[in-house]
PDB file of N, CA and C in Angstrom:
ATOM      1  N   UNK A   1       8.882  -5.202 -52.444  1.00  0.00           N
ATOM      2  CA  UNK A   1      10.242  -5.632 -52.633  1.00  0.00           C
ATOM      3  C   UNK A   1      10.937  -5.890 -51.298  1.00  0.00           C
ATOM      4  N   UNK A   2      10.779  -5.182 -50.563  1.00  0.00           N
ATOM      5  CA  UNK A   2      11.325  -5.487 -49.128  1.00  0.00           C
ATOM      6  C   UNK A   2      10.734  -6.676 -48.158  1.00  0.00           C
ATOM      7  N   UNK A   3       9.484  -6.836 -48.368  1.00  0.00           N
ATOM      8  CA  UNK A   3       8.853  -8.200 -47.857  1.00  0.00           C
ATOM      9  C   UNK A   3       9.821  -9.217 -48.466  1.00  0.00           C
ATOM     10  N   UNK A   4       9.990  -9.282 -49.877  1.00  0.00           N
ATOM     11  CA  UNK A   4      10.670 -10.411 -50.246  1.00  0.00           C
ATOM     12  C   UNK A   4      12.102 -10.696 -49.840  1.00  0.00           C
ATOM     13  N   UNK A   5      12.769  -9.347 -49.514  1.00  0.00           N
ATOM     14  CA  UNK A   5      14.297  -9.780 -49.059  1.00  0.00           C
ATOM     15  C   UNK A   5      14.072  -9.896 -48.016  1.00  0.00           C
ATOM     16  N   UNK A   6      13.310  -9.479 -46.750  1.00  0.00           N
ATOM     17  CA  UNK A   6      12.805  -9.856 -45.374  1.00  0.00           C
ATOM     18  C   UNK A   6      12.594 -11.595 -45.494  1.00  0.00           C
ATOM     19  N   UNK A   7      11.622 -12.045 -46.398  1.00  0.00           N
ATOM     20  CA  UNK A   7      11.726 -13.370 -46.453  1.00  0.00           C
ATOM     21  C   UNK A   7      12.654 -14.571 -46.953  1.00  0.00           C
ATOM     22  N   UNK A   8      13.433 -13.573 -47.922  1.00  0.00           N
ATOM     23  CA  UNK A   8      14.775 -14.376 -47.748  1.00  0.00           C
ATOM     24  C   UNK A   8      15.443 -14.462 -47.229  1.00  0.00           C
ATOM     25  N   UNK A   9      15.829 -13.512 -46.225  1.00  0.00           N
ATOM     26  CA  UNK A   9      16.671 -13.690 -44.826  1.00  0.00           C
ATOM     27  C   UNK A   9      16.346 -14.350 -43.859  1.00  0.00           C
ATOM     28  N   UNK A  10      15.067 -15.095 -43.884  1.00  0.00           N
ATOM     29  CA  UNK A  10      14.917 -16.121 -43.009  1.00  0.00           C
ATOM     30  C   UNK A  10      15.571 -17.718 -43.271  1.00  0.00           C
ATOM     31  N   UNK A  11      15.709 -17.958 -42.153  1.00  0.00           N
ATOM     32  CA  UNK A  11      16.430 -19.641 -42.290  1.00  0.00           C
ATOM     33  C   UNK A  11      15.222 -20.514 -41.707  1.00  0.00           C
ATOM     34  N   UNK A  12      14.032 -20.921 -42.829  1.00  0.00           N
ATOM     35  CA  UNK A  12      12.975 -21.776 -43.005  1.00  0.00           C
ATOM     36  C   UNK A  12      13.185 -22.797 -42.120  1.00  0.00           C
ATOM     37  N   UNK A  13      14.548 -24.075 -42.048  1.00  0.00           N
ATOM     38  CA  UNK A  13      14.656 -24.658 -41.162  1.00  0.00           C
ATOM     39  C   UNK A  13      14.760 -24.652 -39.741  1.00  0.00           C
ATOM     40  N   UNK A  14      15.472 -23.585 -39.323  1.00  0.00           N
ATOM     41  CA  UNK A  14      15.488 -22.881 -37.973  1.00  0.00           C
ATOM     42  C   UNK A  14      14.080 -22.926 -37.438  1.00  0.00           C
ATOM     43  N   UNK A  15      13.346 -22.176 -38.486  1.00  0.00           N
ATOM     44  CA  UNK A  15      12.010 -21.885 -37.852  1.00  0.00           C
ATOM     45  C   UNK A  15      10.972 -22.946 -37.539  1.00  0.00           C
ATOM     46  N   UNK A  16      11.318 -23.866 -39.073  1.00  0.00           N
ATOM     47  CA  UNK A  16      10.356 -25.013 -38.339  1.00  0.00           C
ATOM     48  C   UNK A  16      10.462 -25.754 -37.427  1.00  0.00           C
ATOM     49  N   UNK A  17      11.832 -26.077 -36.930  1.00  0.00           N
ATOM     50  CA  UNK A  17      12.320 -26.638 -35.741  1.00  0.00           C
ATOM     51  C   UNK A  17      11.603 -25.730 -34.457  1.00  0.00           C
ATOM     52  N   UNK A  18      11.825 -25.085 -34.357  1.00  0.00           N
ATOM     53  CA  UNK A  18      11.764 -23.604 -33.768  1.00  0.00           C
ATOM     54  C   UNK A  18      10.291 -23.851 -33.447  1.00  0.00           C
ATOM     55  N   UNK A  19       9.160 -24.050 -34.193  1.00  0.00           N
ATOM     56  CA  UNK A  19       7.662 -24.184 -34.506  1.00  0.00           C
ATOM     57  C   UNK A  19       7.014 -25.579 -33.769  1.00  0.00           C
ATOM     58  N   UNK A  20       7.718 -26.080 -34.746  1.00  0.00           N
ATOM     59  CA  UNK A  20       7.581 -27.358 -34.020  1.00  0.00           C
ATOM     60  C   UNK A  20       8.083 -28.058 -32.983  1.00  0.00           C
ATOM     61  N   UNK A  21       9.216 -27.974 -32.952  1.00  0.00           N
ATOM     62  CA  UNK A  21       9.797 -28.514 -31.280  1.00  0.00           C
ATOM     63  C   UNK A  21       9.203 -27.755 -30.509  1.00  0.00           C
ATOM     64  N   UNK A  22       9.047 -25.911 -30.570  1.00  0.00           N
ATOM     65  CA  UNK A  22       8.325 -25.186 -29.617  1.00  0.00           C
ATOM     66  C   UNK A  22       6.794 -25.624 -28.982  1.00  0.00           C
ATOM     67  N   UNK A  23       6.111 -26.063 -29.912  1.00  0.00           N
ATOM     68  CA  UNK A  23       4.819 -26.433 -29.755  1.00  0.00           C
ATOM     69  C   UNK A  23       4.951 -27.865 -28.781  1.00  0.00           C
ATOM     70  N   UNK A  24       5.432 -29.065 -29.595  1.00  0.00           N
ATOM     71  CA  UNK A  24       5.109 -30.235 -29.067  1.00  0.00           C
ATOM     72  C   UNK A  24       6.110 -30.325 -27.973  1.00  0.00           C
ATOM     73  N   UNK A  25       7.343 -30.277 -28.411  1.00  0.00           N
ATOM     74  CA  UNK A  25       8.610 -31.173 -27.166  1.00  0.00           C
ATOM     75  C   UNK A  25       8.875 -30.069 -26.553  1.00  0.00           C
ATOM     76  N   UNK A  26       8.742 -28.498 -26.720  1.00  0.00           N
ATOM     77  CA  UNK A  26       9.047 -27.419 -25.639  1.00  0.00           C
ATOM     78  C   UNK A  26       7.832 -27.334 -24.643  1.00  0.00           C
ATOM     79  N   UNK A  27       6.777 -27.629 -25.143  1.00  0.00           N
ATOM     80  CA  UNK A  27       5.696 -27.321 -24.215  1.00  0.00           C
ATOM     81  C   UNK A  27       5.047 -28.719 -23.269  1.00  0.00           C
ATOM     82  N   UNK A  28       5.490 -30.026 -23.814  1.00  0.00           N
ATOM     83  CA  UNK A  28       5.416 -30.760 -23.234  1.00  0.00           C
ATOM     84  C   UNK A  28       6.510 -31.581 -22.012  1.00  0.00           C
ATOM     85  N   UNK A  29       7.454 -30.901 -22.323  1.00  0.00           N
ATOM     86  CA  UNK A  29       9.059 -31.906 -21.494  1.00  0.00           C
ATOM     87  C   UNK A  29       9.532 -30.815 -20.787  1.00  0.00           C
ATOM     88  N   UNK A  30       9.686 -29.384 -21.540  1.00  0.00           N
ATOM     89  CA  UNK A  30      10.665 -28.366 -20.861  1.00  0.00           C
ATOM     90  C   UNK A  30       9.520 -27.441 -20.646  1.00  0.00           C
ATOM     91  N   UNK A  31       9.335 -27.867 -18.815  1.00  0.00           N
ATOM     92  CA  UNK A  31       8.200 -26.862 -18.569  1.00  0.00           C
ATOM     93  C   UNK A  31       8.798 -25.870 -17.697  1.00  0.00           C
ATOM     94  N   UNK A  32       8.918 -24.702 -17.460  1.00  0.00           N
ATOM     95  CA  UNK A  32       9.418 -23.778 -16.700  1.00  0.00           C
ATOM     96  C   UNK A  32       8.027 -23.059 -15.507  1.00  0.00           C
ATOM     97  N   UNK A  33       6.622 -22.929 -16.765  1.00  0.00           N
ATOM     98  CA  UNK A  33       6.215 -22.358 -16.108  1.00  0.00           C
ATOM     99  C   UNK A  33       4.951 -23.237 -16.598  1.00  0.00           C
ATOM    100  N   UNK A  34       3.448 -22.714 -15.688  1.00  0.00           N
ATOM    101  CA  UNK A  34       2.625 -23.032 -16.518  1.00  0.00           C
ATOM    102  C   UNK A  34       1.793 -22.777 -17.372  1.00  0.00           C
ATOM    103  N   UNK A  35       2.236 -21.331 -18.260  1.00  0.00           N
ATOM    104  CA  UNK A  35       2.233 -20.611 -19.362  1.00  0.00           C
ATOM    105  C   UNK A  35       2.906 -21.248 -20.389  1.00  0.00           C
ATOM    106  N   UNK A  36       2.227 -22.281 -21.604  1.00  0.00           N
ATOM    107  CA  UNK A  36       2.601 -22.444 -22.419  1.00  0.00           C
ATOM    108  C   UNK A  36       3.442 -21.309 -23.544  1.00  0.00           C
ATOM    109  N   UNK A  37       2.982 -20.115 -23.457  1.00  0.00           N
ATOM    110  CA  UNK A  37       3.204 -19.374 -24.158  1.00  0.00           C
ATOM    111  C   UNK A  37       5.017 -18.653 -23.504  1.00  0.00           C
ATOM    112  N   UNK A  38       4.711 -18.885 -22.428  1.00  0.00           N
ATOM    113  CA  UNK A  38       6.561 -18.553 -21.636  1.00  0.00           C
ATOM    114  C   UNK A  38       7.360 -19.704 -22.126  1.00  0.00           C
ATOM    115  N   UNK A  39       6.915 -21.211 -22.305  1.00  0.00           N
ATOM    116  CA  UNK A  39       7.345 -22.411 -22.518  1.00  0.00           C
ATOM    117  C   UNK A  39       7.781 -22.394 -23.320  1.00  0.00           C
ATOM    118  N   UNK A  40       7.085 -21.930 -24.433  1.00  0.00           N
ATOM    119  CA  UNK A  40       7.626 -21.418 -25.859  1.00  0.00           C
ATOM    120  C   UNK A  40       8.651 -20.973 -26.363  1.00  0.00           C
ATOM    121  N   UNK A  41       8.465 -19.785 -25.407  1.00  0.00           N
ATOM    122  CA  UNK A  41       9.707 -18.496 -25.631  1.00  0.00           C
ATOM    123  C   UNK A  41      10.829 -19.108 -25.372  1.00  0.00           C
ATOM    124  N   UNK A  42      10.854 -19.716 -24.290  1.00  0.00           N
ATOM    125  CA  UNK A  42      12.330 -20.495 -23.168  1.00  0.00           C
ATOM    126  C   UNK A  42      12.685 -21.336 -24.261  1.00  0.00           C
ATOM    127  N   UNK A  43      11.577 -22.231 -24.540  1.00  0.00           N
ATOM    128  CA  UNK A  43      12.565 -23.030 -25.698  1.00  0.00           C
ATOM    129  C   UNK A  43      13.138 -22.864 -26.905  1.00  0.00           C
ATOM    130  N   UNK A  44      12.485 -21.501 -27.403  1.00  0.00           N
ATOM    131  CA  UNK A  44      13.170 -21.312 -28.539  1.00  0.00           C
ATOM    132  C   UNK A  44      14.377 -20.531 -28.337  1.00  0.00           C
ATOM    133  N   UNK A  45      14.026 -19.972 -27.227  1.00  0.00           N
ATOM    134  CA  UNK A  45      15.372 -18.852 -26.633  1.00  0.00           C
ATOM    135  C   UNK A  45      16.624 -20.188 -26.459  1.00  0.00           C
ATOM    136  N   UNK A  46      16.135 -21.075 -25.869  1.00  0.00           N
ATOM    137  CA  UNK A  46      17.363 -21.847 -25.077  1.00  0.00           C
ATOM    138  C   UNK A  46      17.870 -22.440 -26.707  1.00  0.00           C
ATOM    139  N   UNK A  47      16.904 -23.110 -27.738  1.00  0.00           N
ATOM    140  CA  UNK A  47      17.255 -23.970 -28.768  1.00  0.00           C
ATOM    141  C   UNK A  47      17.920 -22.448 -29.937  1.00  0.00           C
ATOM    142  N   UNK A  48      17.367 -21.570 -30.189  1.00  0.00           N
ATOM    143  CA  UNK A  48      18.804 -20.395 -30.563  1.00  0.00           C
ATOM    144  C   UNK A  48      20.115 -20.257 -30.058  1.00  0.00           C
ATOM    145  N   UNK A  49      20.327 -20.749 -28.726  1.00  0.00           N
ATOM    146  CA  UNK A  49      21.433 -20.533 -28.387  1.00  0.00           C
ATOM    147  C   UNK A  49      22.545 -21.981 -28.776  1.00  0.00           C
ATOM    148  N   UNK A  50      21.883 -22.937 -28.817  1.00  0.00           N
ATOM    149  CA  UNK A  50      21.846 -24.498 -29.120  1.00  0.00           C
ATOM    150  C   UNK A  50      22.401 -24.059 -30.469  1.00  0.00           C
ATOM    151  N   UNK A  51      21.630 -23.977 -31.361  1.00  0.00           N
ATOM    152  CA  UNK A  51      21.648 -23.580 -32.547  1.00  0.00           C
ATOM    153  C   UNK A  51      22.728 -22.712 -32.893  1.00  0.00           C
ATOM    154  N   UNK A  52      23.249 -21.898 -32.552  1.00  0.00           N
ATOM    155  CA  UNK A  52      23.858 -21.120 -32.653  1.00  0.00           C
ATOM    156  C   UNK A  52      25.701 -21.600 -32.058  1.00  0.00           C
ATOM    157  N   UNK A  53      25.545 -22.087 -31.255  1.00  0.00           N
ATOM    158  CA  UNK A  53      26.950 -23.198 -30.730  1.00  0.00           C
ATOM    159  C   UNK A  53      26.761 -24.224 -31.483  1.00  0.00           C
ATOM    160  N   UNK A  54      25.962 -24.597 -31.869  1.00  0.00           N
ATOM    161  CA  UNK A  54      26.490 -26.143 -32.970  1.00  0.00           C
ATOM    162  C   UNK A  54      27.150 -24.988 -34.578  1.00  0.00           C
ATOM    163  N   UNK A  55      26.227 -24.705 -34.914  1.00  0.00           N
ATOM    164  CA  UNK A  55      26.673 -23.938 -36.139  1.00  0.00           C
ATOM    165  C   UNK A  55      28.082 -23.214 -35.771  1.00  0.00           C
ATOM    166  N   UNK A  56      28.730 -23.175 -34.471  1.00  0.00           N
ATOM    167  CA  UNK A  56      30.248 -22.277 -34.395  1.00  0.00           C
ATOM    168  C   UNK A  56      30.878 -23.680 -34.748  1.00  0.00           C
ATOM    169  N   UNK A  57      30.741 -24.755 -33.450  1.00  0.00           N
ATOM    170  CA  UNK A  57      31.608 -25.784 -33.697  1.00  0.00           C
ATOM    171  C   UNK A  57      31.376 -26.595 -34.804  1.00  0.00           C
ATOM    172  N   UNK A  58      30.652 -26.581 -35.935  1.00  0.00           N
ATOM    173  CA  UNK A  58      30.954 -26.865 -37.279  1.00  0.00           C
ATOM    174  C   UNK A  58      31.355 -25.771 -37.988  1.00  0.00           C
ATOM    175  N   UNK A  59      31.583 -25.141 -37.882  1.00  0.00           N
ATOM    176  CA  UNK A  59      32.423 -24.125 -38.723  1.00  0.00           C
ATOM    177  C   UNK A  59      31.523 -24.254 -39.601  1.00  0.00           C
ATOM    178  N   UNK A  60      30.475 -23.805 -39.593  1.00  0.00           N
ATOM    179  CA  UNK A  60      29.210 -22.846 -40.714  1.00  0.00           C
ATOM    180  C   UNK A  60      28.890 -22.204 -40.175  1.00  0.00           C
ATOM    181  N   UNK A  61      29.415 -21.209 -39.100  1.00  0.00           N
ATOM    182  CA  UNK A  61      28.822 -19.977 -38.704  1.00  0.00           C
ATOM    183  C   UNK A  61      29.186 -18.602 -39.208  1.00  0.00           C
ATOM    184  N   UNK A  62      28.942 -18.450 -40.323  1.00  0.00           N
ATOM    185  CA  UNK A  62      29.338 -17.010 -40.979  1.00  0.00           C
ATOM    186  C   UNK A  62      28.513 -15.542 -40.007  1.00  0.00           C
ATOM    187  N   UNK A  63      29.251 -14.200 -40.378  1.00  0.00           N
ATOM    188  CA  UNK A  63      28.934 -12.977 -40.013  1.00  0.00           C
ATOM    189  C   UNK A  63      27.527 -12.966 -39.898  1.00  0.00           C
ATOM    190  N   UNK A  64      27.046 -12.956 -41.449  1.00  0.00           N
ATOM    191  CA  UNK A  64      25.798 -12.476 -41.496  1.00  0.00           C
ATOM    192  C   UNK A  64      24.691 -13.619 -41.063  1.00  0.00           C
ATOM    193  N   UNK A  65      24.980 -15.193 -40.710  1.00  0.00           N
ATOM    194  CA  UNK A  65      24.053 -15.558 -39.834  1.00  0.00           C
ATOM    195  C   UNK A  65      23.658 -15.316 -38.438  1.00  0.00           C
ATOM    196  N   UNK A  66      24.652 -14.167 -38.035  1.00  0.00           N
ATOM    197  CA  UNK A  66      23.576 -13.405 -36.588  1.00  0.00           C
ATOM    198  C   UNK A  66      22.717 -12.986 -36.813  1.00  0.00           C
ATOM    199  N   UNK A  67      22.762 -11.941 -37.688  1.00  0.00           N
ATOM    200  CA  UNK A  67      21.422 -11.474 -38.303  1.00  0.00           C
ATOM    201  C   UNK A  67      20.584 -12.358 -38.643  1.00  0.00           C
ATOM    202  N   UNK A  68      20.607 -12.561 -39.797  1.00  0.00           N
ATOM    203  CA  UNK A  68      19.564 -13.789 -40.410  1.00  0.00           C
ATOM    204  C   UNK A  68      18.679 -15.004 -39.059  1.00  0.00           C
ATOM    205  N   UNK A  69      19.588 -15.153 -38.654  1.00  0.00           N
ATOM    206  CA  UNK A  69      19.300 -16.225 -37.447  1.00  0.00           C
ATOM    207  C   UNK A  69      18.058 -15.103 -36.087  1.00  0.00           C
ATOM    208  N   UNK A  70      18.488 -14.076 -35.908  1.00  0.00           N
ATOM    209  CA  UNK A  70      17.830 -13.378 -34.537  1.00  0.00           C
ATOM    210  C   UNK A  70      16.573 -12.810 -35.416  1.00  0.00           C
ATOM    211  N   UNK A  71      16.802 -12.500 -36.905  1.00  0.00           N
ATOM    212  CA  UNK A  71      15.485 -12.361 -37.475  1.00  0.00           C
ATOM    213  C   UNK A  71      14.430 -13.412 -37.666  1.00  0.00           C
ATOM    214  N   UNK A  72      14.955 -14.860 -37.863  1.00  0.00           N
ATOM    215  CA  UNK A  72      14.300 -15.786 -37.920  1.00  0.00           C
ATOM    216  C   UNK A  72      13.185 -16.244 -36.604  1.00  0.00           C
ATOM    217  N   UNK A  73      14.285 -15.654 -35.541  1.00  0.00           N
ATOM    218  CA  UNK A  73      14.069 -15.991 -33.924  1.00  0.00           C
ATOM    219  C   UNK A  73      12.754 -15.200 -33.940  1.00  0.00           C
ATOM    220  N   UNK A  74      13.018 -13.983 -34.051  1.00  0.00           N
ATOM    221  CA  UNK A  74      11.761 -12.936 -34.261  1.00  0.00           C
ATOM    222  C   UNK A  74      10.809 -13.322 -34.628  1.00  0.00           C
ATOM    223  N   UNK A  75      10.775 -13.905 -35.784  1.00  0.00           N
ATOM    224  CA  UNK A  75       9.964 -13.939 -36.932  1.00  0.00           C
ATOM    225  C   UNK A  75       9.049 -14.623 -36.389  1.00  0.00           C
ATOM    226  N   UNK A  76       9.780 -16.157 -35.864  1.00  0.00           N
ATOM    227  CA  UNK A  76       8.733 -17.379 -35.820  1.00  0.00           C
ATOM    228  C   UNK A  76       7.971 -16.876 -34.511  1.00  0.00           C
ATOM    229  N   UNK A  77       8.803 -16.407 -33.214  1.00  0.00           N
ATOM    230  CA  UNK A  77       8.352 -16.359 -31.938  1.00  0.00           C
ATOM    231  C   UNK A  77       6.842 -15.549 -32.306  1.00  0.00           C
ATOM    232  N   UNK A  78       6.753 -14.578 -32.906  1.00  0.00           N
ATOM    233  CA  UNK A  78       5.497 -13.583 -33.359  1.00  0.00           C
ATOM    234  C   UNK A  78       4.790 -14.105 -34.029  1.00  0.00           C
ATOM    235  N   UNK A  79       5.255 -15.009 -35.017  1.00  0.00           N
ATOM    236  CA  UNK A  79       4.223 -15.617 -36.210  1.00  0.00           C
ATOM    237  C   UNK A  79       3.443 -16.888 -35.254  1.00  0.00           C
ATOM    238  N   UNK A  80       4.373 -17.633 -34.287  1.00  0.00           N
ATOM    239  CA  UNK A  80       3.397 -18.288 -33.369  1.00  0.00           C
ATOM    240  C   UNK A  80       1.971 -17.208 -32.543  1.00  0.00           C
ATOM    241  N   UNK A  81       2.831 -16.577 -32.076  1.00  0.00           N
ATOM    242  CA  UNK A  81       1.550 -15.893 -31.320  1.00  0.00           C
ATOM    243  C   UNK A  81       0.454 -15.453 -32.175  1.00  0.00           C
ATOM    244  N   UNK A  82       0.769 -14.771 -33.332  1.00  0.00           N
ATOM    245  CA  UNK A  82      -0.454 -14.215 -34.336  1.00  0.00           C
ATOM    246  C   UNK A  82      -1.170 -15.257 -34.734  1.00  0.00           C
ATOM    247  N   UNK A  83      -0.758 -16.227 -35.674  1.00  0.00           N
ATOM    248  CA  UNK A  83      -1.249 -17.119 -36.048  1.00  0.00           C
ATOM    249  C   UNK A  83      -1.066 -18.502 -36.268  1.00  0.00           C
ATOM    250  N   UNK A  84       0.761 -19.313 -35.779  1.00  0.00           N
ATOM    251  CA  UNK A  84       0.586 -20.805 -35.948  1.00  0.00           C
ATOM    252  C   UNK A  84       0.271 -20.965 -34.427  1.00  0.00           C
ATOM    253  N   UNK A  85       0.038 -21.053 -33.679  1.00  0.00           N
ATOM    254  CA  UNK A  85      -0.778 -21.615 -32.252  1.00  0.00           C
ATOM    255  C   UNK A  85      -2.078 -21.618 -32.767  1.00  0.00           C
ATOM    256  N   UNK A  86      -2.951 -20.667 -33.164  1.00  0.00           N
ATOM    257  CA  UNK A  86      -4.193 -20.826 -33.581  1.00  0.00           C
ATOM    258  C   UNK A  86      -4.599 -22.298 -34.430  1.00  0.00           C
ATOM    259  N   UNK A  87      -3.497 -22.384 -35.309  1.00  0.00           N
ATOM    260  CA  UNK A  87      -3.638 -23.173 -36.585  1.00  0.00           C
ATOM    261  C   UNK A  87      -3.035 -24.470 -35.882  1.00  0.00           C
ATOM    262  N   UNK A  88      -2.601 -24.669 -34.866  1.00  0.00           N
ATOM    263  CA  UNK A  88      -1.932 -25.927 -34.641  1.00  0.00           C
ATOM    264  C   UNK A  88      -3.257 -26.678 -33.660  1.00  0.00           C
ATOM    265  N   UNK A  89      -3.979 -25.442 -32.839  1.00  0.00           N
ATOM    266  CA  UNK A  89      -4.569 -25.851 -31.965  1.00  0.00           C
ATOM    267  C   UNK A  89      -5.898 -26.491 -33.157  1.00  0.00           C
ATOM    268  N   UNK A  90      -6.559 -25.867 -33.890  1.00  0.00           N
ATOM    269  CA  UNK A  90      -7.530 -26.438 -35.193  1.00  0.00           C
ATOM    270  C   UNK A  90      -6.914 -27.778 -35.471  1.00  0.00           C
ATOM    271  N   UNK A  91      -5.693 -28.458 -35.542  1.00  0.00           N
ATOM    272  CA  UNK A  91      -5.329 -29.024 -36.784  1.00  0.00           C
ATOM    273  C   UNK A  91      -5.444 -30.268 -35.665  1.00  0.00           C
ATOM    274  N   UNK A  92      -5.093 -29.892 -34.083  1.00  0.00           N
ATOM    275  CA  UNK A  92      -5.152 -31.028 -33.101  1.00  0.00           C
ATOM    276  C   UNK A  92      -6.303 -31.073 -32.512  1.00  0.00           C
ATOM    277  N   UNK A  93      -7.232 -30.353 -32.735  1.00  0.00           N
ATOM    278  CA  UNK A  93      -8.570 -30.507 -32.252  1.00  0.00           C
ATOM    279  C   UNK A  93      -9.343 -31.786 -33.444  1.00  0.00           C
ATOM    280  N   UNK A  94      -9.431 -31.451 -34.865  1.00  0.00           N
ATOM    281  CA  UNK A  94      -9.252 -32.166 -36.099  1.00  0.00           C
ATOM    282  C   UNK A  94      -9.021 -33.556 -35.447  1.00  0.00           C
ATOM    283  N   UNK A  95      -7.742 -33.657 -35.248  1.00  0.00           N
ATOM    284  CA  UNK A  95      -7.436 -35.176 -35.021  1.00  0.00           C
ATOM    285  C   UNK A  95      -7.949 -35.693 -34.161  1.00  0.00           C
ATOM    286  N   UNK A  96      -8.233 -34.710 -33.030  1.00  0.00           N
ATOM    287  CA  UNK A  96      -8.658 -35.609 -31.666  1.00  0.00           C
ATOM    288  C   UNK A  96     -10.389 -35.884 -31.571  1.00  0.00           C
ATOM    289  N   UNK A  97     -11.027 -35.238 -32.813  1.00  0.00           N
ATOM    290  CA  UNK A  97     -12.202 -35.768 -32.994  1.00  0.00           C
ATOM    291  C   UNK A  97     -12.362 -36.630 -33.808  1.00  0.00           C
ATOM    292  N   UNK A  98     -11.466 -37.261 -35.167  1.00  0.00           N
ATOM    293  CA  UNK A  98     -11.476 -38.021 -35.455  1.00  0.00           C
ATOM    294  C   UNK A  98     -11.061 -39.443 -34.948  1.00  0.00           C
ATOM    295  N   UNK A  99     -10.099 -39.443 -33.994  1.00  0.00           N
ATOM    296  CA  UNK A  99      -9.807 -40.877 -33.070  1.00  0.00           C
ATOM    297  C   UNK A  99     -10.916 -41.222 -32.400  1.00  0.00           C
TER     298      UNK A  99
END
C-alpha cells in the first residue's frame, strides 16, 4: 500500500523530462564535467530549479508540490543510476547496429 501512494506522488512528467533531457541534451550540450553521471545530476538539479520557477510564475505552484516534486527529483536521479542508463545504453547500442 505504501509503494502505491509513493507512486502517486510522483509527477511522471517531471521525470520524463528529467530522464530524457538528462540523458540526451544534459549530457550532450551542458557539460560541466567529464562524468556523464555528474552531467546528469547538474542537469536535473539546474532543470528542478527551472521547473520549479516556471510553475511559481504560472501560479500552479501549490504547498504540497515541494514535496511531490523533490520526491520525483529523487526518484528519477536513482532510478537512472540503478536501471534507466543501463536500458538507454541497450536501446542505443540496438540502433546503432542496425544503421
Amino acid at each position: 500500500m505504501e509503494i502505491i501512494q509513493f507512486l502517486q506522488n510522483i509527477d511522471w512528467l517531471f521525470a520524463a523530462v528529467l530522464l530524457i533531457g538528462g540523458r540526451y541534451w544534459g549530457q550532450r550540450y551542458f557539460r560541466i564535467t567529464k562524468n556523464n553521471d555528474f552531467n546528469f545530476l547538474a542537469f536535473a538539479t539546474l532543470f528542478g530549479g527551472a521547473w520549479l520557477l516556471i510553475k511559481k510564475v504560472s501560479g500552479t505552484l501549490n504547498q504540497s508540490d515541494f514535496g511531490n516534486l523533490f520526491l520525483t527529483y529523487l526518484f528519477t536521479t536513482s532510478f537512472y543510476q540503478l536501471l534507466a542508463k543501463k536500458l538507454f545504453e541497450w536501446v542505443e547500442q540496438k540502433f546503432k547496429n542496425n544503421e
